[in-house]
C-alpha atoms as a PDB file:
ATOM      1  CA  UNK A   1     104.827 126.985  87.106  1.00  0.00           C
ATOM      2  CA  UNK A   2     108.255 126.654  89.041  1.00  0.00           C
ATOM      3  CA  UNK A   3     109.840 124.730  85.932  1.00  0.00           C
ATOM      4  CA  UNK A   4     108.486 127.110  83.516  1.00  0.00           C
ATOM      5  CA  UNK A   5     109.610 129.565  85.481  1.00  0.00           C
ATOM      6  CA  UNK A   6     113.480 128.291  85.883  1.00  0.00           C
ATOM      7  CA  UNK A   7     113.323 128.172  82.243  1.00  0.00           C
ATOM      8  CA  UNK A   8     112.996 131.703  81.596  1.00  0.00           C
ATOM      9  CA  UNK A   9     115.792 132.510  83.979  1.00  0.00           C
ATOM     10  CA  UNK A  10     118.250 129.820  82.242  1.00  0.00           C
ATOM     11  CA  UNK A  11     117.469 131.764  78.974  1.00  0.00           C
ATOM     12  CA  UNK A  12     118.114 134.666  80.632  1.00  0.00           C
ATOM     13  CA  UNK A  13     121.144 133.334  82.037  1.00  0.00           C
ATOM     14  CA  UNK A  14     122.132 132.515  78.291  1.00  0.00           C
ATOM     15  CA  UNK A  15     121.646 135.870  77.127  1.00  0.00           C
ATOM     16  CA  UNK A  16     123.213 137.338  79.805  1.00  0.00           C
ATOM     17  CA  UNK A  17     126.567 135.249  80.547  1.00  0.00           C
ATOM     18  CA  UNK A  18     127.630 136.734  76.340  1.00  0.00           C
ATOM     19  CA  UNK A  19     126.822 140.293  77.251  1.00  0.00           C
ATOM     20  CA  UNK A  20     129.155 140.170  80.914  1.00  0.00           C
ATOM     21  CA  UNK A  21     131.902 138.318  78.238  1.00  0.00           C
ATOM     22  CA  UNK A  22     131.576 140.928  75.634  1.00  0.00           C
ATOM     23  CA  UNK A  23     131.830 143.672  77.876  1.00  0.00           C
ATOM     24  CA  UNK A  24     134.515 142.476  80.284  1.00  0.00           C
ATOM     25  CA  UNK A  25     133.162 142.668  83.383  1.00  0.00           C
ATOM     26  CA  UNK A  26     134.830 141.897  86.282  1.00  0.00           C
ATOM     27  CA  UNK A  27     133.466 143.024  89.218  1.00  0.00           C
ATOM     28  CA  UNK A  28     131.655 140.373  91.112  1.00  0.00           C
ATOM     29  CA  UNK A  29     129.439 143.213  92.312  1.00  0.00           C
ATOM     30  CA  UNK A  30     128.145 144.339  89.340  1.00  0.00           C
ATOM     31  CA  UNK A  31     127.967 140.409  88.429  1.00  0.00           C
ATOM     32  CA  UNK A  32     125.639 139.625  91.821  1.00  0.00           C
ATOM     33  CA  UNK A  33     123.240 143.112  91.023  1.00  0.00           C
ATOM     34  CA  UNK A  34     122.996 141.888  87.178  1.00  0.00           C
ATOM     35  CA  UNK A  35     121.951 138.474  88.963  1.00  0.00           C
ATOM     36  CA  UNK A  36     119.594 139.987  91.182  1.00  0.00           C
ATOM     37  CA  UNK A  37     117.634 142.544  88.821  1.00  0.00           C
ATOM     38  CA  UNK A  38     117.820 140.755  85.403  1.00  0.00           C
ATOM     39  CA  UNK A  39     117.257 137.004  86.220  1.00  0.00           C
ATOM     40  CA  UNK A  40     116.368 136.874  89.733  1.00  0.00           C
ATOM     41  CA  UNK A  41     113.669 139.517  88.924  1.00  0.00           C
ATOM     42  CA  UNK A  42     111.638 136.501  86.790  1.00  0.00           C
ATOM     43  CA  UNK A  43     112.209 134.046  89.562  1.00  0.00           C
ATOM     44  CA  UNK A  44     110.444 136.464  92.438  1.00  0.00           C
ATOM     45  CA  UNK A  45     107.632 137.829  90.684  1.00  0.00           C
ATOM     46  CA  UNK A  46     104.839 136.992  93.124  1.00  0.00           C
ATOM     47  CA  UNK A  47     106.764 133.963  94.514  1.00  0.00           C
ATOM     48  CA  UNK A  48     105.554 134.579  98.108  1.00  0.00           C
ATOM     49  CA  UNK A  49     102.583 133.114  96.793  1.00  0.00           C
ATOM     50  CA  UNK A  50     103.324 129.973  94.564  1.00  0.00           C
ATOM     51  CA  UNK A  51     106.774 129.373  95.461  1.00  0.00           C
ATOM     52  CA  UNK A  52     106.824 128.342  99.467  1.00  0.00           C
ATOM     53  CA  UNK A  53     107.090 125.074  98.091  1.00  0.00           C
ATOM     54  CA  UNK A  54     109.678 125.258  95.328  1.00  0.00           C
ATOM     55  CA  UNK A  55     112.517 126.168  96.873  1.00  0.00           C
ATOM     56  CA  UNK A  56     114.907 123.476  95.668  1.00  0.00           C
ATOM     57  CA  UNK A  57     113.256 123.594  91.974  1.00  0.00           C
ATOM     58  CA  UNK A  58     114.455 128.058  91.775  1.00  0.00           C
ATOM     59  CA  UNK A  59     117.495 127.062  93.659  1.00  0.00           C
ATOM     60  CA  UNK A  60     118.691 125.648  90.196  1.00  0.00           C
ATOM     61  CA  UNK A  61     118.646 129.310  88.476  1.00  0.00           C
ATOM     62  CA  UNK A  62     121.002 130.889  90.942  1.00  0.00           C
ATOM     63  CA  UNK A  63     123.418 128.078  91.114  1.00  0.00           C
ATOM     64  CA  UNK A  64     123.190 127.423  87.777  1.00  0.00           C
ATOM     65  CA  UNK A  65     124.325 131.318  87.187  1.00  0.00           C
ATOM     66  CA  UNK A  66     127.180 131.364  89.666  1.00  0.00           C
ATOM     67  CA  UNK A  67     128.392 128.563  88.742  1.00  0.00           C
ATOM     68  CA  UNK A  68     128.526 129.582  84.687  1.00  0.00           C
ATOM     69  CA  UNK A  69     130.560 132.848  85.700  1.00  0.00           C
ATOM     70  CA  UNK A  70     132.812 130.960  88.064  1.00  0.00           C
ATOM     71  CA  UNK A  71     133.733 128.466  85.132  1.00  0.00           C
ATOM     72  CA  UNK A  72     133.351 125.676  87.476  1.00  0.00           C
ATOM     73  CA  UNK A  73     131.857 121.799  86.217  1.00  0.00           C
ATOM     74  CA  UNK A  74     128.146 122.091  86.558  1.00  0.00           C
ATOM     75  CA  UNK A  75     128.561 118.826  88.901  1.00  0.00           C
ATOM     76  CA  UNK A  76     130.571 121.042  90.918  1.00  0.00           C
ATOM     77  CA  UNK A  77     128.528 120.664  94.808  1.00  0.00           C
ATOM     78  CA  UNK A  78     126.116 123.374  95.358  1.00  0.00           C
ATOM     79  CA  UNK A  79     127.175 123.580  98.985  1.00  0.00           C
ATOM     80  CA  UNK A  80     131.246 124.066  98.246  1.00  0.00           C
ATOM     81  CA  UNK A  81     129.252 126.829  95.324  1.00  0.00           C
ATOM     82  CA  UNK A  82     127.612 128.655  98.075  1.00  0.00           C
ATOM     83  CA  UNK A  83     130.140 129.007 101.137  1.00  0.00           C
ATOM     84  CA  UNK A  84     132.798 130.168  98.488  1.00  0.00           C
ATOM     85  CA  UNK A  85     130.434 132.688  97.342  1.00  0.00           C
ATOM     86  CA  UNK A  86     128.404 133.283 100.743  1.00  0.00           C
ATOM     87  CA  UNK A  87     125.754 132.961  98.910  1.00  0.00           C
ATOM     88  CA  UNK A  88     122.679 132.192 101.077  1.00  0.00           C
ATOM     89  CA  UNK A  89     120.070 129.414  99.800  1.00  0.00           C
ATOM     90  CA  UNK A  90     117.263 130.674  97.719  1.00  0.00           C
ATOM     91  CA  UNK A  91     114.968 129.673 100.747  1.00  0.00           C
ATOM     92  CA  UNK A  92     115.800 132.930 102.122  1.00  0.00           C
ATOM     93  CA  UNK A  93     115.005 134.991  98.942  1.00  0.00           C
ATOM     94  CA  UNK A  94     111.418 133.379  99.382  1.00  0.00           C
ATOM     95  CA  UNK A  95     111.254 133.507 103.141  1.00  0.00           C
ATOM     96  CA  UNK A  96     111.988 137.189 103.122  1.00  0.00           C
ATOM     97  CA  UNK A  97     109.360 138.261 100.132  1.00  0.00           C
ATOM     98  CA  UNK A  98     106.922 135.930 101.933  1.00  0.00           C
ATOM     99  CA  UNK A  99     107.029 137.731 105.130  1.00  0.00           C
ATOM    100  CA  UNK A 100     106.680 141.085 103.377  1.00  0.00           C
ATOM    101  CA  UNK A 101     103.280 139.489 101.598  1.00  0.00           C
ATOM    102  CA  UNK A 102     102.595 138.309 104.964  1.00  0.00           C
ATOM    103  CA  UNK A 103     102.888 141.689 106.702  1.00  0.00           C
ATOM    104  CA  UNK A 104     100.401 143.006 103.701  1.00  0.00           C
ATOM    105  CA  UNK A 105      98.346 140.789 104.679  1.00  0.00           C
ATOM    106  CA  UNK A 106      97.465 141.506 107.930  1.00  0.00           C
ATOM    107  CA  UNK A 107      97.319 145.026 107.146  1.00  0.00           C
ATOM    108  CA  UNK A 108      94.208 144.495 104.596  1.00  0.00           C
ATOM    109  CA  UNK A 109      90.738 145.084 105.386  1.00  0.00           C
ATOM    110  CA  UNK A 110      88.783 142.135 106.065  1.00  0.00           C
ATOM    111  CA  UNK A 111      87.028 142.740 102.661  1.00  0.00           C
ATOM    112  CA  UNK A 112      89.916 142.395 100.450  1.00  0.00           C
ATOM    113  CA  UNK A 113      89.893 139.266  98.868  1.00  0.00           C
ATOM    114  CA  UNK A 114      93.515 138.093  99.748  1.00  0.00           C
ATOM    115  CA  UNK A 115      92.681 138.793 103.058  1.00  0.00           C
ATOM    116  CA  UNK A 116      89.506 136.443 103.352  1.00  0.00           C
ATOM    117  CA  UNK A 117      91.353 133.325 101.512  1.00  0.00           C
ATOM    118  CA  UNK A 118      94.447 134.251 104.010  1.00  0.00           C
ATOM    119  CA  UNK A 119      92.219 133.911 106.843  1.00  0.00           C
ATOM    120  CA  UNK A 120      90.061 130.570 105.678  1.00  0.00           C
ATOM    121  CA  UNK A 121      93.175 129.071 105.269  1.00  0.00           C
ATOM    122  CA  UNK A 122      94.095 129.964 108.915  1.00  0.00           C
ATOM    123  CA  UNK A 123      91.149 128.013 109.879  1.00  0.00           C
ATOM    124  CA  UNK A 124      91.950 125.028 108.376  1.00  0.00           C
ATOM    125  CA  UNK A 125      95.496 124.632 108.903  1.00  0.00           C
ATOM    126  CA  UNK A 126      94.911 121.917 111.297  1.00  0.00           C
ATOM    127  CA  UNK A 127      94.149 119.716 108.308  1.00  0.00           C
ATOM    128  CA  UNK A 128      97.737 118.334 107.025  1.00  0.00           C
ATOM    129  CA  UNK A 129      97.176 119.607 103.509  1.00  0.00           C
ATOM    130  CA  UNK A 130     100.796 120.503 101.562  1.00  0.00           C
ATOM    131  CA  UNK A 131      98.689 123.006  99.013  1.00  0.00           C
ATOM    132  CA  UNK A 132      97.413 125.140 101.916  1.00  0.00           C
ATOM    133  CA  UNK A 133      99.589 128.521 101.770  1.00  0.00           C
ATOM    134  CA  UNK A 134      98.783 129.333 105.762  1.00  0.00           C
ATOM    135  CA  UNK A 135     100.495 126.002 106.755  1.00  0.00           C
ATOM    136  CA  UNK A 136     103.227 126.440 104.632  1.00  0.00           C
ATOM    137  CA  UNK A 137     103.713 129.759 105.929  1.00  0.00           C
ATOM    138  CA  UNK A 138     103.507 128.439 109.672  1.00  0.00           C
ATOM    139  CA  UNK A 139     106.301 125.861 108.388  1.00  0.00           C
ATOM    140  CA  UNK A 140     108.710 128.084 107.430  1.00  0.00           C
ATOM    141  CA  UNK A 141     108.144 130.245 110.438  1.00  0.00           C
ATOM    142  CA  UNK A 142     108.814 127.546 112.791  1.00  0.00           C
ATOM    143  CA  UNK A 143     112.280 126.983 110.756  1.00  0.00           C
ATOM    144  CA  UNK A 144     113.228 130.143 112.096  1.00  0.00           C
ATOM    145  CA  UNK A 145     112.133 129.677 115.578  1.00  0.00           C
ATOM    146  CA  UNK A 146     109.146 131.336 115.631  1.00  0.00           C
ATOM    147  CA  UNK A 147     106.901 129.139 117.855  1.00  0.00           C
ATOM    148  CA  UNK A 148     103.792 131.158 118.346  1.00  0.00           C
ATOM    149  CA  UNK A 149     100.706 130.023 117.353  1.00  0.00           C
ATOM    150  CA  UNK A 150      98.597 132.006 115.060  1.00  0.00           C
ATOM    151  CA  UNK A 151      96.563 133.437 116.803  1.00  0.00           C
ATOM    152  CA  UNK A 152      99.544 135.265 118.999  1.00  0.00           C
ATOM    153  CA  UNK A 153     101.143 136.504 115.189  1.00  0.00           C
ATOM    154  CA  UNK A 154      99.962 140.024 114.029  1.00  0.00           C
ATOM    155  CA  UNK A 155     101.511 142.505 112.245  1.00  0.00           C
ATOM    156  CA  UNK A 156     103.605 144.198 115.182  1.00  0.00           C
ATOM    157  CA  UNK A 157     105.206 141.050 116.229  1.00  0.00           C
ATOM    158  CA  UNK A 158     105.879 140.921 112.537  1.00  0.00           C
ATOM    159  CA  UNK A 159     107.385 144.052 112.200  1.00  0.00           C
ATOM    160  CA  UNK A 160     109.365 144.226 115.318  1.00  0.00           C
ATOM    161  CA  UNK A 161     110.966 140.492 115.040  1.00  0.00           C
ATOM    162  CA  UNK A 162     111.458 140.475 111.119  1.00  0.00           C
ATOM    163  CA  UNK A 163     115.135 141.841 110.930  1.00  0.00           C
ATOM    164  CA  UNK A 164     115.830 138.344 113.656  1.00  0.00           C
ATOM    165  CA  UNK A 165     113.657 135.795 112.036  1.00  0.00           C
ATOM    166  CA  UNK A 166     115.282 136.162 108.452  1.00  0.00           C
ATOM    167  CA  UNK A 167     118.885 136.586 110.322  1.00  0.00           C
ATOM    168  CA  UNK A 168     117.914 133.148 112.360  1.00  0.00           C
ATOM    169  CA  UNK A 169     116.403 131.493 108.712  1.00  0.00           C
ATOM    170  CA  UNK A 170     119.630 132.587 107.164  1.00  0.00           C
ATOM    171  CA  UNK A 171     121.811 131.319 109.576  1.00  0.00           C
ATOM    172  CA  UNK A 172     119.607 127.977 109.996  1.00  0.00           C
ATOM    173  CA  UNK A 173     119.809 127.373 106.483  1.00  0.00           C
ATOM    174  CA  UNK A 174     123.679 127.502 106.577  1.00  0.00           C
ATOM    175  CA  UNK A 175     124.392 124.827 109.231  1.00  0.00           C
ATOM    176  CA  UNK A 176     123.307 121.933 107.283  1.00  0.00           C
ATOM    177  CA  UNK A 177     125.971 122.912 104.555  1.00  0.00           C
ATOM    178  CA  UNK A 178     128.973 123.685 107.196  1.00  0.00           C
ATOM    179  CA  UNK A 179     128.101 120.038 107.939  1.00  0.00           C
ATOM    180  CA  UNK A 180     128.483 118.585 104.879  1.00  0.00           C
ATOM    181  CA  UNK A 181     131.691 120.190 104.165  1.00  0.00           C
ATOM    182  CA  UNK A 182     133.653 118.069 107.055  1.00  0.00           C
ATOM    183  CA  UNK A 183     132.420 114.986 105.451  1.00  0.00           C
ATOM    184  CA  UNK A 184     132.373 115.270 101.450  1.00  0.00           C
ATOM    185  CA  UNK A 185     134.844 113.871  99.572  1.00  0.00           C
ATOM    186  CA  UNK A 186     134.636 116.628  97.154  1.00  0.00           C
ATOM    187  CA  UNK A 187     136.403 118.914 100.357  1.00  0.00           C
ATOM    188  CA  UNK A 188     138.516 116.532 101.422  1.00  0.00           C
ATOM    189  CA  UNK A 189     139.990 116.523  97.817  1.00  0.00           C
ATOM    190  CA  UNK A 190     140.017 119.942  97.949  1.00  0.00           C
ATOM    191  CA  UNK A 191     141.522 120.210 100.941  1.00  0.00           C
ATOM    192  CA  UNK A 192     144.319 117.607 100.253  1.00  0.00           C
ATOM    193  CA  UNK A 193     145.287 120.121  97.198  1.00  0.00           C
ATOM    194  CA  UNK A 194     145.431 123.029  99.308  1.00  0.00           C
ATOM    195  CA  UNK A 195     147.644 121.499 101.648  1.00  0.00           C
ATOM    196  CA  UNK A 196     149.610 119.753  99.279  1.00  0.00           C
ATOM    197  CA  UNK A 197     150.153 123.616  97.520  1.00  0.00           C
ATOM    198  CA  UNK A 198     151.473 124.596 100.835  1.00  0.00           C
ATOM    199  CA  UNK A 199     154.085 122.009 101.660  1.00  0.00           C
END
């Protein structure tokens, strides 16, 4: 499904990147929003539930758009993409609509149906099993320092520590990339031109 799914955004980032051209629009602002509600919009539908895994597959669709209306070579490093952009990883797209599906969740009746698959998952998350959505789940929580176990997660903790979890995932998912920036070669070169510009 995540293929398929990148896809349909690239032809929708085909479409699109004409239409911007044809009607001369400049403002990286209305650029990002067209992002966000015409291709983005194909990419989230229901991906708190199927995408927890696929992360680096839908990454492709938002780099693949910036990088189009920048005019930059599609080899051009994701990372250098992002930080001149401050763009955040698509990781935090899908960590924010999964803790909004996970706040649903708990708020269910214990008759709905996504609420009794939610919870048999629960009980077998100590079996290492990649396709279980509840481990996943407890994966990505622990990325952003959320150490409780599950039975100490409910909907208030949710609610009240959601705003510092995604600000913690966010910020989590950009140190990797500040890294890599001291040691590519593609910065270096870039930073030899800049300060070859300036002497």
């Amino acid at each position: 499904m995540a293929y398929d799914t990148v896809q349909k955004a690239k032809l929708a980032i085909g479409a699109t990147i004409p239409l911007m051209t044809k009607t001369k629009m400049d403002s990286w602002t209305s650029r990002i929003h067209l992002l966000n509600s015409l291709i983005l919009s194909i990419v989230t539908n229901c991906i708190a539930i199927w995408g927890l895994r696929y992360a680096d597959i839908l990454e492709r669709v938002q780099l693949t758009f910036l990088k189009r209306i920048l005019l930059v070579p599609i080899n051009t490093p994701d990372f250098a993409v992002r930080l001149e952009t401050s763009t955040a990883k698509f990781s935090l797209v899908i960590f924010k609509h999964m803790l909004n599906w996970l706040i649903k969740l708990y708020e269910m009746e214990e008759n709905r149906l996504p609420k009794m698959c939610f919870l048999r998952q629960l009980e077998i998350t100590r079996i290492e099993n990649k396709y279980n959505w509840a481990s996943q789940v407890k994966n990505l929580l622990e990325f952003a320092n959320c150490q409780r176990s599950w039975r100490d997660i409910n909907v208030a903790f949710l609610k009240a520590n959601k705003n510092d979890l995604i600000d913690t995932f966010k910020q989590k998912g950009f140190r990797p990339e500040r890294s890599t920036t001291t040691v590519s070669s593609y910065s270096n070169a870039s930073t030899i031109h800049q300060n070859n510009s300036t002497t």
